[in-house]
Protein backbone atom coordinates (compact mmCIF):
# COMPACT_ATOMS: atom_id res chain seq x y z
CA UNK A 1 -98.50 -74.52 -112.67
CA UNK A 2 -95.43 -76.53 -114.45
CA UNK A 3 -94.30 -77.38 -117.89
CA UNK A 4 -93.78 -81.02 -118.16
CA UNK A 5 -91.47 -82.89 -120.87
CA UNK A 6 -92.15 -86.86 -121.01
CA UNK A 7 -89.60 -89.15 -122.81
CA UNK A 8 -90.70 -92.22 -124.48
CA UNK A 9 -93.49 -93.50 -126.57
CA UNK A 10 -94.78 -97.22 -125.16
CA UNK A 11 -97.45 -98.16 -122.52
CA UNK A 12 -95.19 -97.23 -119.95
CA UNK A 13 -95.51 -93.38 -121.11
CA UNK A 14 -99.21 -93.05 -122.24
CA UNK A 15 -99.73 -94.23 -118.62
CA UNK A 16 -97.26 -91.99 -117.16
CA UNK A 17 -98.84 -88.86 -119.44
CA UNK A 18 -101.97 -90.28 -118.49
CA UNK A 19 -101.03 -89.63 -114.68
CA UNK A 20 -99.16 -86.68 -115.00
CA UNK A 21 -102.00 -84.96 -117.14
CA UNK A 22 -104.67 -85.01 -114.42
CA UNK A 23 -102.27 -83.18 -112.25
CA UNK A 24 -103.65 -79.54 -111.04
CA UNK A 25 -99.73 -78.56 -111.17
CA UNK A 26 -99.64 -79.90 -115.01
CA UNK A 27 -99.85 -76.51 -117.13
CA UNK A 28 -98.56 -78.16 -120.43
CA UNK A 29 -97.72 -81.31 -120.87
CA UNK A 30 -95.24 -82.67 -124.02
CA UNK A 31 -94.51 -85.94 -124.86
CA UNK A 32 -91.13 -87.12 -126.87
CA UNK A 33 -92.17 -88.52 -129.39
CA UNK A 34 -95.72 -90.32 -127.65
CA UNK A 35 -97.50 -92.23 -129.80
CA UNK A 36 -101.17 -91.73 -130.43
CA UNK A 37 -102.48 -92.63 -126.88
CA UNK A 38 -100.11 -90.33 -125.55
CA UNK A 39 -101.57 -87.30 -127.94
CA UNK A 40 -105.26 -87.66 -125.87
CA UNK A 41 -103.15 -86.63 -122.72
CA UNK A 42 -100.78 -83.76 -123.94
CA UNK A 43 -98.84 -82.57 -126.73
CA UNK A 44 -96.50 -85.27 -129.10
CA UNK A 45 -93.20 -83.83 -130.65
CA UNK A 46 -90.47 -85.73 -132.81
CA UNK A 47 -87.52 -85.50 -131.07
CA UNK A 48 -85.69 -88.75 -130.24
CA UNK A 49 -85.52 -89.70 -126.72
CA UNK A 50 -81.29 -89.90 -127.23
CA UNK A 51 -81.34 -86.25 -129.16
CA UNK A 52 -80.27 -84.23 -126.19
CA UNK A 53 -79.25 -80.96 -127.53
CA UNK A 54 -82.55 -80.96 -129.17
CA UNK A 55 -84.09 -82.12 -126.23
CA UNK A 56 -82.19 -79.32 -124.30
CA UNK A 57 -83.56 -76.41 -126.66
CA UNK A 58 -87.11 -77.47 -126.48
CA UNK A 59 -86.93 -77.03 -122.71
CA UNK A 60 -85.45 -73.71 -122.90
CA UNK A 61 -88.18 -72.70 -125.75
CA UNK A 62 -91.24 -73.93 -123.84
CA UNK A 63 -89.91 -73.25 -120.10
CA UNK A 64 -90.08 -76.68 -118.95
CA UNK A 65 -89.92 -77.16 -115.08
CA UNK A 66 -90.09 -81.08 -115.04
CA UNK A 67 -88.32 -83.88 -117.81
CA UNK A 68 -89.55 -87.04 -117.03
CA UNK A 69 -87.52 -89.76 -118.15
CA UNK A 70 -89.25 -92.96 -119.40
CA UNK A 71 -86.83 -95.50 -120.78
CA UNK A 72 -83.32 -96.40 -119.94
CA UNK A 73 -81.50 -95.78 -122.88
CA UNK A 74 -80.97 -91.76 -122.61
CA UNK A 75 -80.57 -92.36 -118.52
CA UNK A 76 -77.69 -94.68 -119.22
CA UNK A 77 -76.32 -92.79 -121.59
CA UNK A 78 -76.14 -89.44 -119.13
CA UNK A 79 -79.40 -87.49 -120.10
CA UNK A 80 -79.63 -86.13 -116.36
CA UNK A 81 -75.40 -85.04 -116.61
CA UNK A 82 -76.26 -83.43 -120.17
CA UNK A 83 -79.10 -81.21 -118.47
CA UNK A 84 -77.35 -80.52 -115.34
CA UNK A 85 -74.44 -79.46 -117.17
CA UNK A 86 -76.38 -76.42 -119.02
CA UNK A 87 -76.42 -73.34 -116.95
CA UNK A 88 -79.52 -72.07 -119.05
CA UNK A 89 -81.50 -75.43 -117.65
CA UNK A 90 -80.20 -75.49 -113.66
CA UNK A 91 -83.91 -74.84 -112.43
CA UNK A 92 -85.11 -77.96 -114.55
CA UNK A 93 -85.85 -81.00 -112.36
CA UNK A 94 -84.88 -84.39 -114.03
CA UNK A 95 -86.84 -87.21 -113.00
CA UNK A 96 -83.90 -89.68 -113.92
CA UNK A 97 -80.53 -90.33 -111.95
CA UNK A 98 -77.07 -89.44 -113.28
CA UNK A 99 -75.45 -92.08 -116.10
CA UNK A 100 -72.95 -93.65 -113.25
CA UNK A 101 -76.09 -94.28 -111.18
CA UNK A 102 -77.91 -95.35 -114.00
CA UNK A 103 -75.05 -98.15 -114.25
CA UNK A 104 -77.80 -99.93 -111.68
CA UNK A 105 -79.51 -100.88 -114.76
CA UNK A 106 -76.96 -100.70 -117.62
CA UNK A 107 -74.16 -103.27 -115.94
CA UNK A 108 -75.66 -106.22 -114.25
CA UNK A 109 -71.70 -106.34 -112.72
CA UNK A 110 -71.97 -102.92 -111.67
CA UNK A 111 -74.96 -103.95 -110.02
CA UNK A 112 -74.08 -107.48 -108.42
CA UNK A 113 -70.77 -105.31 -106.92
CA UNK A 114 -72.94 -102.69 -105.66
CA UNK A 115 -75.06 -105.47 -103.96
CA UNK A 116 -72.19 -107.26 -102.38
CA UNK A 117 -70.87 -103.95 -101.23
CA UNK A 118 -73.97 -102.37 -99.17
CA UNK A 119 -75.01 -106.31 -98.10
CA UNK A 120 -78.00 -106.56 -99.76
CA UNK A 121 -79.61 -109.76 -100.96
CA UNK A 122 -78.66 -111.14 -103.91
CA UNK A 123 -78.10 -114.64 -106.14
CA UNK A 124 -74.82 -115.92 -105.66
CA UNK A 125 -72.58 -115.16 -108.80
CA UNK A 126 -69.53 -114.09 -111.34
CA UNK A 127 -68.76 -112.42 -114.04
CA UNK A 128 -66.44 -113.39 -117.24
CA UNK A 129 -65.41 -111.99 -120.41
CA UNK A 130 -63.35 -113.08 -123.41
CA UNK A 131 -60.34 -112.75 -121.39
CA UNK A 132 -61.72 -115.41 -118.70
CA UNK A 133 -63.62 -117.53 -121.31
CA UNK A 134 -62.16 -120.80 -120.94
CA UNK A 135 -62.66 -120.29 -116.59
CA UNK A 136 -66.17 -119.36 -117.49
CA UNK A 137 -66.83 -122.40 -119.58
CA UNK A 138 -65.39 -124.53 -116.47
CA UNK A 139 -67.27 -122.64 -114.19
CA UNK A 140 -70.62 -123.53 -116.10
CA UNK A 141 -69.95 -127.57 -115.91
CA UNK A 142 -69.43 -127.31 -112.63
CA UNK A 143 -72.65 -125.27 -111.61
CA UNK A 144 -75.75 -126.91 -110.55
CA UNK A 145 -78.59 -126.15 -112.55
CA UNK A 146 -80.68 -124.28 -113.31
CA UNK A 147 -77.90 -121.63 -114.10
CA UNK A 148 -78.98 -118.15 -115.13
CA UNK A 149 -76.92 -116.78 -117.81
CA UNK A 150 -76.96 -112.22 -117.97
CA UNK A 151 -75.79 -110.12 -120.39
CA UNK A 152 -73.88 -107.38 -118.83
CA UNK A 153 -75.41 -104.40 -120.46
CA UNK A 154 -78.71 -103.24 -122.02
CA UNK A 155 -80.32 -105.60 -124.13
CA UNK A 156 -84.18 -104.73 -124.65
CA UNK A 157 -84.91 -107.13 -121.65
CA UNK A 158 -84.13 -110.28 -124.00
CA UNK A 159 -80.39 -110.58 -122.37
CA UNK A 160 -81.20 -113.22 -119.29
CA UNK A 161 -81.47 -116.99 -120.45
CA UNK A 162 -82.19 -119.13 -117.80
CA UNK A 163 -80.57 -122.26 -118.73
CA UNK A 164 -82.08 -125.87 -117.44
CA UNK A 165 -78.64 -127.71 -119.42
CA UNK A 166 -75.79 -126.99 -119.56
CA UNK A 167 -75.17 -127.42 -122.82
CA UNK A 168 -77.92 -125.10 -123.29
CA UNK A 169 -75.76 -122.85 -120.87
CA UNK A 170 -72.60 -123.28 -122.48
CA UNK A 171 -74.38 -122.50 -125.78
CA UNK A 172 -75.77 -119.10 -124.15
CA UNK A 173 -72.65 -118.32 -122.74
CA UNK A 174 -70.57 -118.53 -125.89
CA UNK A 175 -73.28 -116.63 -128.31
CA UNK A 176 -73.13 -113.68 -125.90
CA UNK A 177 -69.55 -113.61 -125.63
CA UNK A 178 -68.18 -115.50 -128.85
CA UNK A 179 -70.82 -114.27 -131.23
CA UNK A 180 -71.71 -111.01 -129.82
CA UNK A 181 -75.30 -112.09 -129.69
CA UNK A 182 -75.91 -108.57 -127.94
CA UNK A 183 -72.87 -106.52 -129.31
CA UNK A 184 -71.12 -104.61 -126.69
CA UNK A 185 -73.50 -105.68 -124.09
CA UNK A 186 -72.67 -108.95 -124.05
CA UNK A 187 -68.74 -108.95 -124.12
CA UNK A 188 -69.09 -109.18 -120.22
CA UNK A 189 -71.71 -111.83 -119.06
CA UNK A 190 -73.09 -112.59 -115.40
CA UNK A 191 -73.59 -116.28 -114.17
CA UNK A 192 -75.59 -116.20 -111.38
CA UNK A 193 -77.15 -119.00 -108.93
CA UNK A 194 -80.67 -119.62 -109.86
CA UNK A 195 -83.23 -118.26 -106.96
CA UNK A 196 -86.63 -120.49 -106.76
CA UNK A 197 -89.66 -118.20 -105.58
CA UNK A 198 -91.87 -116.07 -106.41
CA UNK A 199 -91.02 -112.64 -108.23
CA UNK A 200 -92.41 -109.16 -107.88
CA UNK A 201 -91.64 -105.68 -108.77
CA UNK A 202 -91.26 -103.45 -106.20
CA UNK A 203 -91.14 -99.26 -107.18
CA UNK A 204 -89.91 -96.40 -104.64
CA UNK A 205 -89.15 -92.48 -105.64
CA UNK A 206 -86.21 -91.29 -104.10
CA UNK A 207 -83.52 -88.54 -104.15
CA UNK A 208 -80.77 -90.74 -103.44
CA UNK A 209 -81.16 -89.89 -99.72
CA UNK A 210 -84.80 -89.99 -98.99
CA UNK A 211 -87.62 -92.50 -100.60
CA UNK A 212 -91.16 -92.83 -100.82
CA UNK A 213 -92.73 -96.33 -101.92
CA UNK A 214 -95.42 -96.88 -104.93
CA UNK A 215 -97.59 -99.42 -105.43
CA UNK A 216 -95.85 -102.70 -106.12
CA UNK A 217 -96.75 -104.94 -109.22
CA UNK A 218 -96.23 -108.25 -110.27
CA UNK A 219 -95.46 -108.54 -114.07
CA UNK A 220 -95.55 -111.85 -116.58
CA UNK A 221 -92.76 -112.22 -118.89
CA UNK A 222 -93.55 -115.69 -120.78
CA UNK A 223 -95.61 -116.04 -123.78
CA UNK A 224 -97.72 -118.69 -122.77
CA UNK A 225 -100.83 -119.53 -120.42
CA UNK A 226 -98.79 -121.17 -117.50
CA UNK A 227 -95.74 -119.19 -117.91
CA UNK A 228 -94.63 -121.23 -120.97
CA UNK A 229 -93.01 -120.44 -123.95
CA UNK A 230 -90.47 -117.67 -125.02
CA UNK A 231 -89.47 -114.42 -122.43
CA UNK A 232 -91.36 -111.26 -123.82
CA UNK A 233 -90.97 -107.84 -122.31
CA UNK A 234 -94.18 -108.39 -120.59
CA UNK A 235 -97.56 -109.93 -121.04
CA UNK A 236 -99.52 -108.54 -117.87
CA UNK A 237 -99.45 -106.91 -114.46
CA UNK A 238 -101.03 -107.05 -111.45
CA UNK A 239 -101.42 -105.09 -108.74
CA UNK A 240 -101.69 -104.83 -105.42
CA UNK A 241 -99.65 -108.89 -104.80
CA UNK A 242 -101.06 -110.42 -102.10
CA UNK A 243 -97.94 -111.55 -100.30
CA UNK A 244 -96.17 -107.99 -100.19
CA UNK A 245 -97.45 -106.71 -96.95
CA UNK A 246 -96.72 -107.32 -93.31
CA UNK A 247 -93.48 -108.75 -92.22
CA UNK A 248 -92.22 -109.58 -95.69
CA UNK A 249 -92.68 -105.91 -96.39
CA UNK A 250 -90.70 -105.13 -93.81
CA UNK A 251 -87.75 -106.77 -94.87
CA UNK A 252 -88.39 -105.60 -98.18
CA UNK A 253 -87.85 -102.18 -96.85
CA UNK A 254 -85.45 -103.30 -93.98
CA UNK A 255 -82.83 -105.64 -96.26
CA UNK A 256 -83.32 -104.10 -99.87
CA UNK A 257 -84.64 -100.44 -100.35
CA UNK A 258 -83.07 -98.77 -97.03
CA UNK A 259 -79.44 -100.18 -98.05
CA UNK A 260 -80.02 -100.01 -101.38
CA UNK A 261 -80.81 -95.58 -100.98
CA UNK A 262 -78.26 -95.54 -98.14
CA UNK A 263 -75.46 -97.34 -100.71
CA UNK A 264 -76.41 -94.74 -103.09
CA UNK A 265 -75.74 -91.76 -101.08
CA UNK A 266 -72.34 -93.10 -99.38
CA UNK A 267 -71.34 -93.88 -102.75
CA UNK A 268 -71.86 -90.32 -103.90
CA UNK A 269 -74.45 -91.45 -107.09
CA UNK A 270 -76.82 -88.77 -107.89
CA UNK A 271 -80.00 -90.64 -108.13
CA UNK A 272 -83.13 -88.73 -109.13
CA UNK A 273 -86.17 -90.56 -109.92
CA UNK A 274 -87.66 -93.51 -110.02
CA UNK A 275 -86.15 -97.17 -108.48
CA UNK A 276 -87.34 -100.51 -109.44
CA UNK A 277 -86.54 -103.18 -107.91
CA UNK A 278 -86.53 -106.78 -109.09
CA UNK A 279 -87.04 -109.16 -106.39
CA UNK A 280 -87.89 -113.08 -105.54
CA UNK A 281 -89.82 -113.81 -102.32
CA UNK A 282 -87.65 -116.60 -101.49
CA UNK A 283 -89.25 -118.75 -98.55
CA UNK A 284 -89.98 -115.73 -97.02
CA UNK A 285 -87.13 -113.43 -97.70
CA UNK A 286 -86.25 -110.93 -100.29
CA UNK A 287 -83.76 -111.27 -102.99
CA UNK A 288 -82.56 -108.78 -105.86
CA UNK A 289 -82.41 -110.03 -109.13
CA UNK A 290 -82.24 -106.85 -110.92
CA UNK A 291 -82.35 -102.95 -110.42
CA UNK A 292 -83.96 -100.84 -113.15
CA UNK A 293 -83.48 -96.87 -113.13
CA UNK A 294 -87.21 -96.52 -114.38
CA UNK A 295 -90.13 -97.65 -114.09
CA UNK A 296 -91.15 -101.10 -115.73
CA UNK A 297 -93.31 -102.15 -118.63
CA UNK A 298 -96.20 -103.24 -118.18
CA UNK A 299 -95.64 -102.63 -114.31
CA UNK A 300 -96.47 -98.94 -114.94
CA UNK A 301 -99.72 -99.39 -116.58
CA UNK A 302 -101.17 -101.03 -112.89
CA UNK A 303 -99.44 -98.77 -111.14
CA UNK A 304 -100.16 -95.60 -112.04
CA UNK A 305 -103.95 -96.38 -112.03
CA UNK A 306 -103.17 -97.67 -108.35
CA UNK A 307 -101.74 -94.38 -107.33
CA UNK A 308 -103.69 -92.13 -105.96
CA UNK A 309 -101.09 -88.97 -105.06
CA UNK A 310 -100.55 -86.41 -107.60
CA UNK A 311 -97.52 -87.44 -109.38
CA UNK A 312 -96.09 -84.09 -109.87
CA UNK A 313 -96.29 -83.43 -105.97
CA UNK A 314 -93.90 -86.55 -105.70
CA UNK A 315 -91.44 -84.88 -107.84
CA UNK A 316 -91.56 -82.17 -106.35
CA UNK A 317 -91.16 -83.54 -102.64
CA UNK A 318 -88.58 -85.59 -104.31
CA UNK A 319 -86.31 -82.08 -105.33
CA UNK A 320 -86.97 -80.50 -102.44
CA UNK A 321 -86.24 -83.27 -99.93
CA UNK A 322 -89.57 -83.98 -98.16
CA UNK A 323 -89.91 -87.52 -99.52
CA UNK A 324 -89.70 -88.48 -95.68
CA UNK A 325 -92.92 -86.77 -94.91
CA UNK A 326 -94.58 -87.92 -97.84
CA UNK A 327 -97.90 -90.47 -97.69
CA UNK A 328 -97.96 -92.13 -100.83
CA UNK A 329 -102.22 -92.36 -101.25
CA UNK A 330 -102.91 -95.62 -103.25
CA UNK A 331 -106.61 -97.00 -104.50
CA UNK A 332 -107.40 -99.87 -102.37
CA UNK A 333 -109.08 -101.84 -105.78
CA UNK A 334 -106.87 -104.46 -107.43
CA UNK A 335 -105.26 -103.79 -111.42
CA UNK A 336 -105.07 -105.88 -113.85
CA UNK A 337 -102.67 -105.34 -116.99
CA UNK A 338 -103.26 -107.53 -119.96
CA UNK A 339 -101.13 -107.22 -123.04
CA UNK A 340 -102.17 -107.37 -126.65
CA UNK A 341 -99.55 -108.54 -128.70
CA UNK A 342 -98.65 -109.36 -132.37
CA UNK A 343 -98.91 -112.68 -133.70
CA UNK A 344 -95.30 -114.35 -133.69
CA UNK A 345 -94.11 -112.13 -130.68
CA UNK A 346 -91.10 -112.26 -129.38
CA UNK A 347 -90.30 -114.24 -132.84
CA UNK A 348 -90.64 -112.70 -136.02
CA UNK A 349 -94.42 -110.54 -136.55
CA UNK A 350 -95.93 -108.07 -138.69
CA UNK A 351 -96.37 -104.18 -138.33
CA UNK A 352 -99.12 -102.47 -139.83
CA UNK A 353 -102.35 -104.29 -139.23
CA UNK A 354 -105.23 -102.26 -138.67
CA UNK A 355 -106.90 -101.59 -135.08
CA UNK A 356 -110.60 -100.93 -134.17
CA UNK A 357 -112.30 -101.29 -131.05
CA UNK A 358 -109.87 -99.31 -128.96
CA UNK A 359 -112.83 -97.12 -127.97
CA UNK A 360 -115.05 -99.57 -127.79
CA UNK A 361 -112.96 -101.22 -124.91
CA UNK A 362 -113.13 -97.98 -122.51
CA UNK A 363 -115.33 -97.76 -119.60
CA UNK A 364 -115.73 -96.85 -115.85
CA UNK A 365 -113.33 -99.43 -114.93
CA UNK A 366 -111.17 -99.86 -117.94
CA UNK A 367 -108.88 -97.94 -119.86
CA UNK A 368 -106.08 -98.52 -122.74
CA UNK A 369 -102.57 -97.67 -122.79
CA UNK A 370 -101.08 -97.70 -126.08
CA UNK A 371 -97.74 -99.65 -126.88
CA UNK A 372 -96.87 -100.29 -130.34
CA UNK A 373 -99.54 -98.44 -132.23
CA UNK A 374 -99.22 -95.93 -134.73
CA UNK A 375 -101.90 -93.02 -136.62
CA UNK A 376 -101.92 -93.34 -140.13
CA UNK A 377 -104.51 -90.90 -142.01
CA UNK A 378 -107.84 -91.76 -140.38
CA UNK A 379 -106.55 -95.27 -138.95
CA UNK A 380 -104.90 -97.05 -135.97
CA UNK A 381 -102.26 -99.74 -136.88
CA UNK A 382 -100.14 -102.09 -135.05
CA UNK A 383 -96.50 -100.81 -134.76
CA UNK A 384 -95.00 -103.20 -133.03
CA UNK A 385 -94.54 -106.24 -130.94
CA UNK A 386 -96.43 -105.24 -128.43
CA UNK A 387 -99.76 -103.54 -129.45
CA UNK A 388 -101.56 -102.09 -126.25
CA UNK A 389 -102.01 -102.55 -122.41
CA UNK A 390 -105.67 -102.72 -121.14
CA UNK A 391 -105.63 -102.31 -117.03
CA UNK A 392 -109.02 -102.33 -115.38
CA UNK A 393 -110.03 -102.27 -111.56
CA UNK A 394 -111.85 -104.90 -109.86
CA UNK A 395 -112.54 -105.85 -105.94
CA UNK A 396 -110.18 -108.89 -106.56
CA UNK A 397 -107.46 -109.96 -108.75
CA UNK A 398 -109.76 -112.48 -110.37
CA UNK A 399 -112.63 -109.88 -111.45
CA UNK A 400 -109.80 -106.88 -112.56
CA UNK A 401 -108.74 -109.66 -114.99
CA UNK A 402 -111.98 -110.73 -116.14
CA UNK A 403 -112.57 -107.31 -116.73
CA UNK A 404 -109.58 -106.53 -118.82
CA UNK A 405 -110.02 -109.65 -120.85
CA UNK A 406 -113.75 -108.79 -121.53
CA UNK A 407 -112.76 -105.40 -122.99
CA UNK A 408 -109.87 -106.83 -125.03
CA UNK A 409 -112.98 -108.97 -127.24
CA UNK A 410 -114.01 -105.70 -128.31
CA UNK A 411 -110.41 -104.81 -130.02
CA UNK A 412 -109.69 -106.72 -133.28
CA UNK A 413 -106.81 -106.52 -135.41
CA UNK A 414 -104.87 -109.63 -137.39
CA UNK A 415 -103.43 -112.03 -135.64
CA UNK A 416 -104.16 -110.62 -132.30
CA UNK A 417 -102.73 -112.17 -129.09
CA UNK A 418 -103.08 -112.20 -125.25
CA UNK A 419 -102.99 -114.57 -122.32
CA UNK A 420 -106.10 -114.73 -120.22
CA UNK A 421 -104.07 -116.57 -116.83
CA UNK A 422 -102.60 -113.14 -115.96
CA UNK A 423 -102.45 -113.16 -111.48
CA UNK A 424 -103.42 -116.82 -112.03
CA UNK A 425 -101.52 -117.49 -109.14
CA UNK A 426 -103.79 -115.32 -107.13
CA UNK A 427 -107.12 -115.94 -108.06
């Protein structure tokens, strides 16, 4: 039986602590700092996710044999180095590579160079900073469009404009750069060819040697019905996607994930955890747009219902190198993620509106994972752009989303918003 310490406090986590929770190897589980879904599954404490010394003494105080990371922020900022580093924690297994791997997510250069070194499919592109500004502003005029514009570093998912002008790009380019639209993360900025396809999220556990695959997810990042309106940080998920099997699976495995581990171990990176990849089903073929060193949001929240292994025996194949004689078990019934959302998001939107229904919307086939929700006194309120995640099964795309948008009537707050076209393209 293990001690586990979970990072993080959004969807992503209550669905991880959800998972990890019905574990027969979970003795204890914590959560850092959880939010009120998260509570129903283990044990919240207030430490930040970035307080490491804290962090550090809490695992030493409550023995804990597993940290799983959830967000990007303490990865990138060398969470896994800080542990490893502490004689008193050298049995603790961090689910979370080292900060130079973690560069996979926290420079989109870093990333693009890795591609190009280890041959792996990517969008044609380069890189400028205020050193190169006026080359950059050249290079835009002359590139066809659509151009997609990247902010080198983190930036809360919000740093990728895809740009149909190029005035618009030219605009984009010089508020990242110029203005600091992003700070420090955008004093470098990627301009990449645009890819036209279809995208899809595609999650593996690995070692940095070995790998076993997860479920794969397709997520929906515009505001609007259609895929209209402003970039969020998600709107919905789906799960399993129809095209991801067979021979474009293959290459999936063959062209991205394969090279993508292999790179990772000739380069030396210590990579622990969890890999997601970002790719466009071009014609056929698979293309990178993006690595992240976690697992996504909402992607998680389909996923994890979809996964039918014990999570902790993953981790634990995953430290002691048996990932290669791992089956991954997955529920053969389609997900179906649909966010609730505050009025106004991504723009400006009120906190603090009160929630009921959450209950209500619970049922054989349906559960909620909360995002930005908060306990005050006797009450649920909103807490943040993103309110909650409700993923039910179904036989098919179509009825999983029916079933998720039936359960979201029964949750009321002010202002609430959703989209109700989530797997559209599959139904």
């Amino acid at each position: 039986m293990m001690n586990i310490l979970l990072l993080g406090s959004g969807g992503r986590e209550h669905a991880l602590a959800w998972k990890l929770s019905q574990s027969k190897l979970c003795s204890k589980l914590f959560i850092s700092p959880g939010n009120p879904g998260t509570s129903t599954c283990g044990e919240n404490i207030s430490i930040g996710v970035n307080d490491f010394d804290a962090l550090a003494a809490f695992c030493r105080e409550k023995k804990i044999d597993i940290l799983v990371v959830g967000p990007e922020d303490p990865l990138v900022n060398g969470i896994y180095d800080f542990m490893k580093a502490d004689a008193t924690l050298k049995d603790l297994i961090v689910v979370g590579p080292s900060a130079k791997a973690a560069q996979l997510e926290g420079s989109k250069a870093f990333a693009k160079a890795f591609m190009d070194r280890n041959g792996i499919p990517t969008a044609a592109y380069r890189e400028f900073t205020k050193e190169n500004l006026a080359e950059g502003r050249t290079y835009i005029q002359q590139h066809s469009l659509p151009v997609v514009i990247k902010a080198d570093g983190l930036a809360a998912g919000k740093g990728v404009v895809i740009a149909t002008t190029h005035e618009e790009a030219l605009r984009t380019f010089e508020e990242m750069i110029v203005d600091a639209k992003f700070g420090e993360a955008s004093s470098k900025v990627v301009i990449e060819q645009f890819l036209k396809g279809v995208e899809l999220s595609v999650f593996a556990i690995t070692n940095g040697k070995q790998f076993a695959l997860l479920p794969e997810a397709k997520d929906y990042k515009r505001i609007g019905e259609g895929d209209t309106g402003l970039n969020t940080g998600g709107m919905g998920a789906v799960s399993p996607v129809p095209f991801a099997k067979g021979d474009f699976m293959s290459k999936v495995i063959e062209k991205v994930v394969k090279p993508t581990i292999d790179g990772l171990f000739k380069e030396g990176l210590v990579y622990n955890g969890f890999v997601f990849f970002g790719l466009i089903n071009v014609e056929g073929e698979p293309f990178v747009i993006e690595y992240n060193c976690r697992m996504g949001d909402p992607e998680t929240e389909v996923v994890m219902p979809r996964l039918k292994s014990d999570l902790i025996d993953l981790f634990l194949a995953m430290e002691n190198h048996t990932l290669d004689d791992t089956e991954v078990e997955v529920d053969s019934r389609a997900a179906c993620t649909v966010v609730m959302v505050s009025g106004g998001y991504p723009g400006d939107f009120e906190k603090g509106k009160v929630i009921t229904g959450l209950d209500q919307a619970f049922s054989d086939h349906t559960m909620v994972f909360h995002a930005g929700i908060k306990a005050a006194s006797d009450q649920l309120l909103t807490n943040g752009g993103r309110v909650a995640a409700v993923t039910s099964y179904g036989d098919s795309i179509k009825n999983a989303v029916a079933a998720s948008v039936k359960a979201i009537e029964r949750i009321e707050y002010d202002k609430k918003y959703f989209r109700t076209d989530i797997g559209y393209e599959f139904k």
